[in-house]
PDB file of N, CA and C in Angstrom:
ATOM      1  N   UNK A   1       0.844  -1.171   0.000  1.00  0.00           N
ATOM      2  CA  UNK A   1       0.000   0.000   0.000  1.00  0.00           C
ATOM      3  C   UNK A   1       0.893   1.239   0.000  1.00  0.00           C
ATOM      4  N   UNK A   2       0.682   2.068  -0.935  1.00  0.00           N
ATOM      5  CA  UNK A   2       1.588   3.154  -0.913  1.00  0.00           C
ATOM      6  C   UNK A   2       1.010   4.504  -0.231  1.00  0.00           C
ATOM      7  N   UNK A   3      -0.321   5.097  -0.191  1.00  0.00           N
ATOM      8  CA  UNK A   3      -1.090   5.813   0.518  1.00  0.00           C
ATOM      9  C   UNK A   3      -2.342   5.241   1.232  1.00  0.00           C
ATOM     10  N   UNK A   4      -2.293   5.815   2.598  1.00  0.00           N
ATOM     11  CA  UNK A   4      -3.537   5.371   2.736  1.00  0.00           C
ATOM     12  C   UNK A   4      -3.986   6.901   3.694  1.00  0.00           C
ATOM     13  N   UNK A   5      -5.101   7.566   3.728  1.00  0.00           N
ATOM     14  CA  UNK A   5      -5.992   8.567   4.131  1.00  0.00           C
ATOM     15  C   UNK A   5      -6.383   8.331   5.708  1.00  0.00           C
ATOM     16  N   UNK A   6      -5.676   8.491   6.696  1.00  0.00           N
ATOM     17  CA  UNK A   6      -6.544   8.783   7.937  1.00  0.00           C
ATOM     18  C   UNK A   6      -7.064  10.115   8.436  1.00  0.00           C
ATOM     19  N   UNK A   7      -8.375   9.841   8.317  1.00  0.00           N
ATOM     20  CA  UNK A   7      -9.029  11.183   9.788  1.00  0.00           C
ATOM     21  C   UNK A   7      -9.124  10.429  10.937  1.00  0.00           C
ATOM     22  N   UNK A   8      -9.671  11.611  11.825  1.00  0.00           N
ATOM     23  CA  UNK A   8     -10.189  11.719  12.908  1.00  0.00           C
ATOM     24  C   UNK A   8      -8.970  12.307  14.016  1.00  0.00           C
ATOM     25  N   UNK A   9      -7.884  12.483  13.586  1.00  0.00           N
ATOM     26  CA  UNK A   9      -6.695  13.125  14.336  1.00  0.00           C
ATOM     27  C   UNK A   9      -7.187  14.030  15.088  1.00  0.00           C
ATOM     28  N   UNK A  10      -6.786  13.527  16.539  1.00  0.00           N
ATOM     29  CA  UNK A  10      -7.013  14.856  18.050  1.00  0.00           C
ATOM     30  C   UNK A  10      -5.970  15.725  17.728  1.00  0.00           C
ATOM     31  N   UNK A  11      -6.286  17.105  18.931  1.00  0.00           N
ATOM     32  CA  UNK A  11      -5.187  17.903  18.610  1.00  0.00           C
ATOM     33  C   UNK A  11      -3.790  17.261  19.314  1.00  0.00           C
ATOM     34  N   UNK A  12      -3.894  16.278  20.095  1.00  0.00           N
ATOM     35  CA  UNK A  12      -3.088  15.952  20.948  1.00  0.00           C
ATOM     36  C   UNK A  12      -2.082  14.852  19.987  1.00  0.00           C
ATOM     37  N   UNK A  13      -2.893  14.289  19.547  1.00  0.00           N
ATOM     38  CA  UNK A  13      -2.017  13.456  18.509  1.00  0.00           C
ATOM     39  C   UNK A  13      -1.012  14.084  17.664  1.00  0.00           C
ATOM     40  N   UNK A  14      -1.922  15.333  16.955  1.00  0.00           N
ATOM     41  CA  UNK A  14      -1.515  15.873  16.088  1.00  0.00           C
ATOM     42  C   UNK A  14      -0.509  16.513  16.745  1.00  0.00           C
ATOM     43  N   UNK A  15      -0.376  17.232  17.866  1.00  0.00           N
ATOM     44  CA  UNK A  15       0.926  17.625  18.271  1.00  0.00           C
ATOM     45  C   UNK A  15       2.026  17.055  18.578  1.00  0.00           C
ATOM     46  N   UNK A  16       1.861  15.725  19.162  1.00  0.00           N
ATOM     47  CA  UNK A  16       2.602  14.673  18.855  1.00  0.00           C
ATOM     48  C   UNK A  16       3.540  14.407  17.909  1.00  0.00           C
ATOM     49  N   UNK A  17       2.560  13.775  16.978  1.00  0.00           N
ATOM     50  CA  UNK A  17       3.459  13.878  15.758  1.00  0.00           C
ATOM     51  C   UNK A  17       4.399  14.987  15.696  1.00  0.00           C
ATOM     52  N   UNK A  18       4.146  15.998  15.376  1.00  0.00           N
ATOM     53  CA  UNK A  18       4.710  17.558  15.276  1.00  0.00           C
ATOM     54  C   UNK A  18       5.944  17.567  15.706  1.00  0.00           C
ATOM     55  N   UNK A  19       5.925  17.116  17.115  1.00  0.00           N
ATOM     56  CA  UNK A  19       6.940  17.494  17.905  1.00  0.00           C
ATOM     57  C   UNK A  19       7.975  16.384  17.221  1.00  0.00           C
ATOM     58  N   UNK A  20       7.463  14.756  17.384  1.00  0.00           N
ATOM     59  CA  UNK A  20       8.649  14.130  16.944  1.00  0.00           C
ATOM     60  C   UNK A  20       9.119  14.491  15.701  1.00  0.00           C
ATOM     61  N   UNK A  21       8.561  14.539  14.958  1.00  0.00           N
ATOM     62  CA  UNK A  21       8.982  15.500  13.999  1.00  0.00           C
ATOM     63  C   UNK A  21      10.118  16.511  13.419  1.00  0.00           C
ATOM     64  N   UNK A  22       9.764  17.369  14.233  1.00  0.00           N
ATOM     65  CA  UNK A  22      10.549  18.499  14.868  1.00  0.00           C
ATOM     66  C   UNK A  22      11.722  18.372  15.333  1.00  0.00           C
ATOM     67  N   UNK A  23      11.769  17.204  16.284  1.00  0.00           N
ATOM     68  CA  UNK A  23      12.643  16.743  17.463  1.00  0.00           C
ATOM     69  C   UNK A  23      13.846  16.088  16.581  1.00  0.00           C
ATOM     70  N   UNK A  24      13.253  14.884  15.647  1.00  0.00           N
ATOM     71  CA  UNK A  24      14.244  14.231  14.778  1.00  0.00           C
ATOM     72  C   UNK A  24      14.235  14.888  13.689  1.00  0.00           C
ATOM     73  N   UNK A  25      13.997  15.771  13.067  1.00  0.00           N
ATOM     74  CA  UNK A  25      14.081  16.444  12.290  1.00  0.00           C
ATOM     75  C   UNK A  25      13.678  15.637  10.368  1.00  0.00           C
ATOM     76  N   UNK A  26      12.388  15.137  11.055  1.00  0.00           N
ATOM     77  CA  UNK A  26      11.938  14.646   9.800  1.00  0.00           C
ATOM     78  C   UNK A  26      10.842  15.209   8.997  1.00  0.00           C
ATOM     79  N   UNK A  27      10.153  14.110   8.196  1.00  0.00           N
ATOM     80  CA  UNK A  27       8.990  15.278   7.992  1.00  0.00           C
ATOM     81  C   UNK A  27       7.884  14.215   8.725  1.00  0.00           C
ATOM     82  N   UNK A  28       6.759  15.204   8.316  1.00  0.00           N
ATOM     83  CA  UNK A  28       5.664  14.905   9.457  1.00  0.00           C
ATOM     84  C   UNK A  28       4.758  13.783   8.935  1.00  0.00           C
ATOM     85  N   UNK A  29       5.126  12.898   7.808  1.00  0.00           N
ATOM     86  CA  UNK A  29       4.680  11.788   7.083  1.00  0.00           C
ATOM     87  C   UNK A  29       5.458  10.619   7.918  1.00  0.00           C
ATOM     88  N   UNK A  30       6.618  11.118   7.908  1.00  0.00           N
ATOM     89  CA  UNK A  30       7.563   9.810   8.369  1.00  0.00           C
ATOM     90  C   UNK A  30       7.569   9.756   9.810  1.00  0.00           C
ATOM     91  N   UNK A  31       7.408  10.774  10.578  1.00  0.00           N
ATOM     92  CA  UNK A  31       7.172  10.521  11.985  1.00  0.00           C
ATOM     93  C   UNK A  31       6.082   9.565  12.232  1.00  0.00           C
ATOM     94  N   UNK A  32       4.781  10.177  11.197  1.00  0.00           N
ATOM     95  CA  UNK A  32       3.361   9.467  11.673  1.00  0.00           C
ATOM     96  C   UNK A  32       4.009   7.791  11.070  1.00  0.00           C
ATOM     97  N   UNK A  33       4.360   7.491  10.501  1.00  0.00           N
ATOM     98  CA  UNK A  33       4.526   6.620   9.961  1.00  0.00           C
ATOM     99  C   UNK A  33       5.607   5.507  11.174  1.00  0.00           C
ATOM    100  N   UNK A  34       6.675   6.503  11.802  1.00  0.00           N
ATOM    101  CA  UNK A  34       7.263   5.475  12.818  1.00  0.00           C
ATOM    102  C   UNK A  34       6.118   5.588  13.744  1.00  0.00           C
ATOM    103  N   UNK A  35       5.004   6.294  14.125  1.00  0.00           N
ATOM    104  CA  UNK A  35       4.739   6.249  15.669  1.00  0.00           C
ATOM    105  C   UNK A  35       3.267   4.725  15.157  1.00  0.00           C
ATOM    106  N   UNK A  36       2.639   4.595  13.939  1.00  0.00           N
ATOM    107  CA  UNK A  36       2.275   3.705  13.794  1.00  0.00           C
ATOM    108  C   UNK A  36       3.093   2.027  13.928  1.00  0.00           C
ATOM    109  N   UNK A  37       4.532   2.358  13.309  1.00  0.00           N
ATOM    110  CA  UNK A  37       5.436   1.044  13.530  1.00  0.00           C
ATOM    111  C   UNK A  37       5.351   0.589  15.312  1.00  0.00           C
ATOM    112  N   UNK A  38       5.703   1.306  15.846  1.00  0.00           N
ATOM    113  CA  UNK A  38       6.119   1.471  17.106  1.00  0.00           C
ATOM    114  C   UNK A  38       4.570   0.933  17.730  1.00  0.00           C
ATOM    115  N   UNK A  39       3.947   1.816  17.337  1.00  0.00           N
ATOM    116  CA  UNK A  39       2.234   1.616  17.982  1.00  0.00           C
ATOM    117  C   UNK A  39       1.748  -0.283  17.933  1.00  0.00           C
ATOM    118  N   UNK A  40       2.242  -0.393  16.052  1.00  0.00           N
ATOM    119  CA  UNK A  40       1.894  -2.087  16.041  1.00  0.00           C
ATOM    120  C   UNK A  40       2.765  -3.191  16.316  1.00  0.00           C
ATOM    121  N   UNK A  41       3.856  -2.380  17.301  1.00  0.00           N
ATOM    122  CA  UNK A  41       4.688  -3.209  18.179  1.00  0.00           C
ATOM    123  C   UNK A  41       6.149  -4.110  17.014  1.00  0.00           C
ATOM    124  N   UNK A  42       5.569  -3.266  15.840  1.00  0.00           N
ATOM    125  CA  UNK A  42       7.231  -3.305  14.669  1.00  0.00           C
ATOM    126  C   UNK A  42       8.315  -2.524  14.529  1.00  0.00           C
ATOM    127  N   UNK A  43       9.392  -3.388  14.510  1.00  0.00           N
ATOM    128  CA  UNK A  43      10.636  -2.681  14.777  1.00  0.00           C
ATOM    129  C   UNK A  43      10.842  -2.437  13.198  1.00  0.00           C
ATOM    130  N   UNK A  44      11.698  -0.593  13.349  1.00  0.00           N
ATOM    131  CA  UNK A  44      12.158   0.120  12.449  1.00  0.00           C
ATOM    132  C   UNK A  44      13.776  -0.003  11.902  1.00  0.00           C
ATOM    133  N   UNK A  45      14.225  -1.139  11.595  1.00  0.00           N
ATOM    134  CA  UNK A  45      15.653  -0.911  11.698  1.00  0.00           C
ATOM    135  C   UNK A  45      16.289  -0.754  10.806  1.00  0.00           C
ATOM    136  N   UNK A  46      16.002   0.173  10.012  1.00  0.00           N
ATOM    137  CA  UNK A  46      16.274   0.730   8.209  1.00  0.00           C
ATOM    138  C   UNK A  46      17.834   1.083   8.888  1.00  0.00           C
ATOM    139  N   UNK A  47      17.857   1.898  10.387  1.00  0.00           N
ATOM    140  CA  UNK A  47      18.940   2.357  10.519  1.00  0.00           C
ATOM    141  C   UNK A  47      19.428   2.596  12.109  1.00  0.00           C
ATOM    142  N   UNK A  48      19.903   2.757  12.815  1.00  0.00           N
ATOM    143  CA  UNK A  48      20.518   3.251  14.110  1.00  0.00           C
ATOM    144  C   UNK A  48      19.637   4.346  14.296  1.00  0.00           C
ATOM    145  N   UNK A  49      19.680   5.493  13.516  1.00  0.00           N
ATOM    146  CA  UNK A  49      18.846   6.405  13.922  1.00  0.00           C
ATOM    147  C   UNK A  49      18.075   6.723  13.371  1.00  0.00           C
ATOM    148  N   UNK A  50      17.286   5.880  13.068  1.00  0.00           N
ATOM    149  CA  UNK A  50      15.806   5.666  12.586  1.00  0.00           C
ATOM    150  C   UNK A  50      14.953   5.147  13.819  1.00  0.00           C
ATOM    151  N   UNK A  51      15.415   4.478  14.827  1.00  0.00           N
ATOM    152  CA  UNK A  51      14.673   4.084  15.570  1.00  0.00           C
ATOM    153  C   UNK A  51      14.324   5.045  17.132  1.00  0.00           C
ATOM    154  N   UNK A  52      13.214   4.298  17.402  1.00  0.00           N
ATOM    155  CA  UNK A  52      12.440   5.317  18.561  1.00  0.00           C
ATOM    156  C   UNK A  52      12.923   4.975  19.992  1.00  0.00           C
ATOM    157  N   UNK A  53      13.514   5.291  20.942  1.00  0.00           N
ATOM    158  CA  UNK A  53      13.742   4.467  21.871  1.00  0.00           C
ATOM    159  C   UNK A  53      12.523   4.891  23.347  1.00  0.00           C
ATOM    160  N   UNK A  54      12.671   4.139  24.012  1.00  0.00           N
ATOM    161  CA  UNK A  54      11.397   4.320  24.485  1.00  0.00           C
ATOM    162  C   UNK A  54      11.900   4.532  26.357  1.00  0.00           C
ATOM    163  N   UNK A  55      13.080   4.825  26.824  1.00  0.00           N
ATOM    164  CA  UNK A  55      13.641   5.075  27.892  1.00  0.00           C
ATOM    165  C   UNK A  55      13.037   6.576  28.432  1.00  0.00           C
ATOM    166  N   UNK A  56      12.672   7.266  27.203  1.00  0.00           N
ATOM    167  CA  UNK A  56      12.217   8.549  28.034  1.00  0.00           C
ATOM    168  C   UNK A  56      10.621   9.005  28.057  1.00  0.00           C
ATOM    169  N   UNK A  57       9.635   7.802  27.726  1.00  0.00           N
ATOM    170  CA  UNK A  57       8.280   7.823  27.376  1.00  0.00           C
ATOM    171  C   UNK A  57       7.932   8.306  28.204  1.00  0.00           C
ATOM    172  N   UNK A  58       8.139   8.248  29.858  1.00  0.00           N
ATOM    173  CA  UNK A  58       7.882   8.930  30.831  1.00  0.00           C
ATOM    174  C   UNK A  58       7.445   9.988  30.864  1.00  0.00           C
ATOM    175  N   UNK A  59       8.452  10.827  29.798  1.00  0.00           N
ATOM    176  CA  UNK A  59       8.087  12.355  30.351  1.00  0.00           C
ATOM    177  C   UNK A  59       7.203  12.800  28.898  1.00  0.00           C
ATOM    178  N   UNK A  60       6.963  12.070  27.864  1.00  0.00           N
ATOM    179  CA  UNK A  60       6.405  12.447  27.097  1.00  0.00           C
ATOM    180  C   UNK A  60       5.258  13.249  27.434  1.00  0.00           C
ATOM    181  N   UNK A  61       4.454  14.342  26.889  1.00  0.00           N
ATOM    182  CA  UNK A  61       3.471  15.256  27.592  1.00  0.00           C
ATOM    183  C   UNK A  61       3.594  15.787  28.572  1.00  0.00           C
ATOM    184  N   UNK A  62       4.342  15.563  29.166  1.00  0.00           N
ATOM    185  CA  UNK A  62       4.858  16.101  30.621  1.00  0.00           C
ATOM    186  C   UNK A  62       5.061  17.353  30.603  1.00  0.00           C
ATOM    187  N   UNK A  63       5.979  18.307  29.645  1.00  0.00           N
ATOM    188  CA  UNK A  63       6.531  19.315  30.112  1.00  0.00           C
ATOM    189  C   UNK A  63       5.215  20.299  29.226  1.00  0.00           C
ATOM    190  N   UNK A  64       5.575  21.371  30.147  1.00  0.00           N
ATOM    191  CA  UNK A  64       5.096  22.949  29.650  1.00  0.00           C
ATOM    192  C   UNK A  64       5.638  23.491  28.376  1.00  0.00           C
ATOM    193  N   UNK A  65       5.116  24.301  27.703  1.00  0.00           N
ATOM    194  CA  UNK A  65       6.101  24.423  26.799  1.00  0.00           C
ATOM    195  C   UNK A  65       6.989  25.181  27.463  1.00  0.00           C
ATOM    196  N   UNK A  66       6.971  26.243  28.394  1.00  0.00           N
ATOM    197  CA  UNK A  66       7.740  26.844  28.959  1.00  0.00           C
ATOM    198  C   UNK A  66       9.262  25.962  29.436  1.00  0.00           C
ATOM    199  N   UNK A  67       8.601  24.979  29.989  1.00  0.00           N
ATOM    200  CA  UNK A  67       9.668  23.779  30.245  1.00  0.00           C
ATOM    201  C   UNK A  67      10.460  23.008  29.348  1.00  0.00           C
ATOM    202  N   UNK A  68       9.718  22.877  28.302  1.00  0.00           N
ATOM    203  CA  UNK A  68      10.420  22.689  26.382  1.00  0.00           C
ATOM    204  C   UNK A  68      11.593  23.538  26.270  1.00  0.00           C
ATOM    205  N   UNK A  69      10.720  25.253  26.613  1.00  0.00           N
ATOM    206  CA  UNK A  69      11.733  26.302  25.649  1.00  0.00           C
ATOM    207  C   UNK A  69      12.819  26.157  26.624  1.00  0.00           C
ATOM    208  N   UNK A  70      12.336  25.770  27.748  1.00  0.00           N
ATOM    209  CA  UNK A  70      14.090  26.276  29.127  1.00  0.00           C
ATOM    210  C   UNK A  70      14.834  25.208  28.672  1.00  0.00           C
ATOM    211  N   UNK A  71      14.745  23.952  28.711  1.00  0.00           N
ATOM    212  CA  UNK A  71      15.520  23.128  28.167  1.00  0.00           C
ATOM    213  C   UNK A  71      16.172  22.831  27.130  1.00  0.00           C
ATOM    214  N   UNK A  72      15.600  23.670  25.930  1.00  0.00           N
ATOM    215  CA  UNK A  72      15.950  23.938  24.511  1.00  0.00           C
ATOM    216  C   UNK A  72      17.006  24.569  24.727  1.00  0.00           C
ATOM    217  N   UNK A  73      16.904  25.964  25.254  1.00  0.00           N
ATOM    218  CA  UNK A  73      17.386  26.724  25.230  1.00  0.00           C
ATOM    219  C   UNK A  73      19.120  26.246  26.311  1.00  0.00           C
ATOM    220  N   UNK A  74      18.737  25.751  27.299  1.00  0.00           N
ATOM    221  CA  UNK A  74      19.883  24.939  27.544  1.00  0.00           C
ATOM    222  C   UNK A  74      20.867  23.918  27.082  1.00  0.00           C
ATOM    223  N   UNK A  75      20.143  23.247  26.361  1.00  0.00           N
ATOM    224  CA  UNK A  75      21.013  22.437  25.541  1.00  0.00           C
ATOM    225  C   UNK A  75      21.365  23.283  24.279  1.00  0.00           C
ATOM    226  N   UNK A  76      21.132  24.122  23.677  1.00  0.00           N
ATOM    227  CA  UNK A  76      21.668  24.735  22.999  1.00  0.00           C
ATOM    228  C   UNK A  76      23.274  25.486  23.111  1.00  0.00           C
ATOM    229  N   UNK A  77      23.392  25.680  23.989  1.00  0.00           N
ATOM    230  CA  UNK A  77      24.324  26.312  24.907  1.00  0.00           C
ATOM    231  C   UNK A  77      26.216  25.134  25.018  1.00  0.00           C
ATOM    232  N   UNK A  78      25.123  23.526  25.016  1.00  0.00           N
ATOM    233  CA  UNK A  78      26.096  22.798  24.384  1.00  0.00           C
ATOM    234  C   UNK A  78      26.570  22.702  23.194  1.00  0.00           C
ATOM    235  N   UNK A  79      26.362  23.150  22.216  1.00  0.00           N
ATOM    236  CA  UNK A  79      26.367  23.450  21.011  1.00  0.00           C
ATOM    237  C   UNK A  79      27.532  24.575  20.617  1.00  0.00           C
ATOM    238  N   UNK A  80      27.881  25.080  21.708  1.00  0.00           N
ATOM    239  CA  UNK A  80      28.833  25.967  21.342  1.00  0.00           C
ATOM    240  C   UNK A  80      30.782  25.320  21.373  1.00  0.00           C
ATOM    241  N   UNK A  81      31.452  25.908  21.190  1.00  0.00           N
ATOM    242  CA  UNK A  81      32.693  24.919  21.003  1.00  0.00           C
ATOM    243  C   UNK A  81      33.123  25.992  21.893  1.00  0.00           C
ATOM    244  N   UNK A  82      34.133  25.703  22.564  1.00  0.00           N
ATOM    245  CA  UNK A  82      35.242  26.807  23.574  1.00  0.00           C
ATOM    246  C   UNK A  82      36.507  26.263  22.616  1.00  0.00           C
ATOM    247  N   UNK A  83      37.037  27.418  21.894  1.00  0.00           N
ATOM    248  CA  UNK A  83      38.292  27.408  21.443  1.00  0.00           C
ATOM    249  C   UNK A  83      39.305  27.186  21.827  1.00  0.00           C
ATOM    250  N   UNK A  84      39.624  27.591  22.561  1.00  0.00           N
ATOM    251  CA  UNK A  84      40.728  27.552  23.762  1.00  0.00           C
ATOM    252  C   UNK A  84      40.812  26.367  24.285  1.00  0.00           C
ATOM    253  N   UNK A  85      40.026  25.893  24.407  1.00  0.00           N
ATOM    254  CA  UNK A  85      39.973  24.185  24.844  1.00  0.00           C
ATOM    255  C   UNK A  85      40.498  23.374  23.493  1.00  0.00           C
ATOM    256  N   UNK A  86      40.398  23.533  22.599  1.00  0.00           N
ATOM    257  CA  UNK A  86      41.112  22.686  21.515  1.00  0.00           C
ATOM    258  C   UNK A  86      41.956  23.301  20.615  1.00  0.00           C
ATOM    259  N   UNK A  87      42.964  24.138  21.147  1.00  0.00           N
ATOM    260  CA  UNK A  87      43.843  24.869  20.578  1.00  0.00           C
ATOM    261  C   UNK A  87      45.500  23.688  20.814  1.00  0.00           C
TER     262      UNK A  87
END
């Protein structure tokens, strides 16, 4: 089957998706598409990081977005290189 048409998507789902999305930086076909694999209990192993791991399901919905952006915004911060350290 190469397309198939679902409705009835909550907003909650739909943000869902979104986020993983977002998060792995895919598009929003292929997210819905792992969270169905995952959902019918099939493993994705096209690749290492293709797959979903499920150690932090816990906090899924959990945070605020406020709590999103603080943490974003913190790990971003790793992202920076200190020169001086690898000189």
């Amino acid at each position: 089957m190469k397309q198939l048409t679902v409705r009835g998507f909550d907003e909650d789902l739909e943000d869902a998706m979104r986020r993983l999305a977002q998060r792995e930086g895919v598009s929003l076909n292929k997210a819905a598409l792992r969270l169905l694999r995952k959902g019918a209990g099939l493993s994705d192993i096209a690749s290492a990081d293709d797959s979903i791991g499920s150690s932090l399901d816990h906090l899924i919905g959990k945070w605020s977005q406020e709590e999103y952006d603080e943490m974003d915004a913190v790990l971003k911060e790793l992202d920076v290189i200190d020169e001086a350290i690898w000189k």
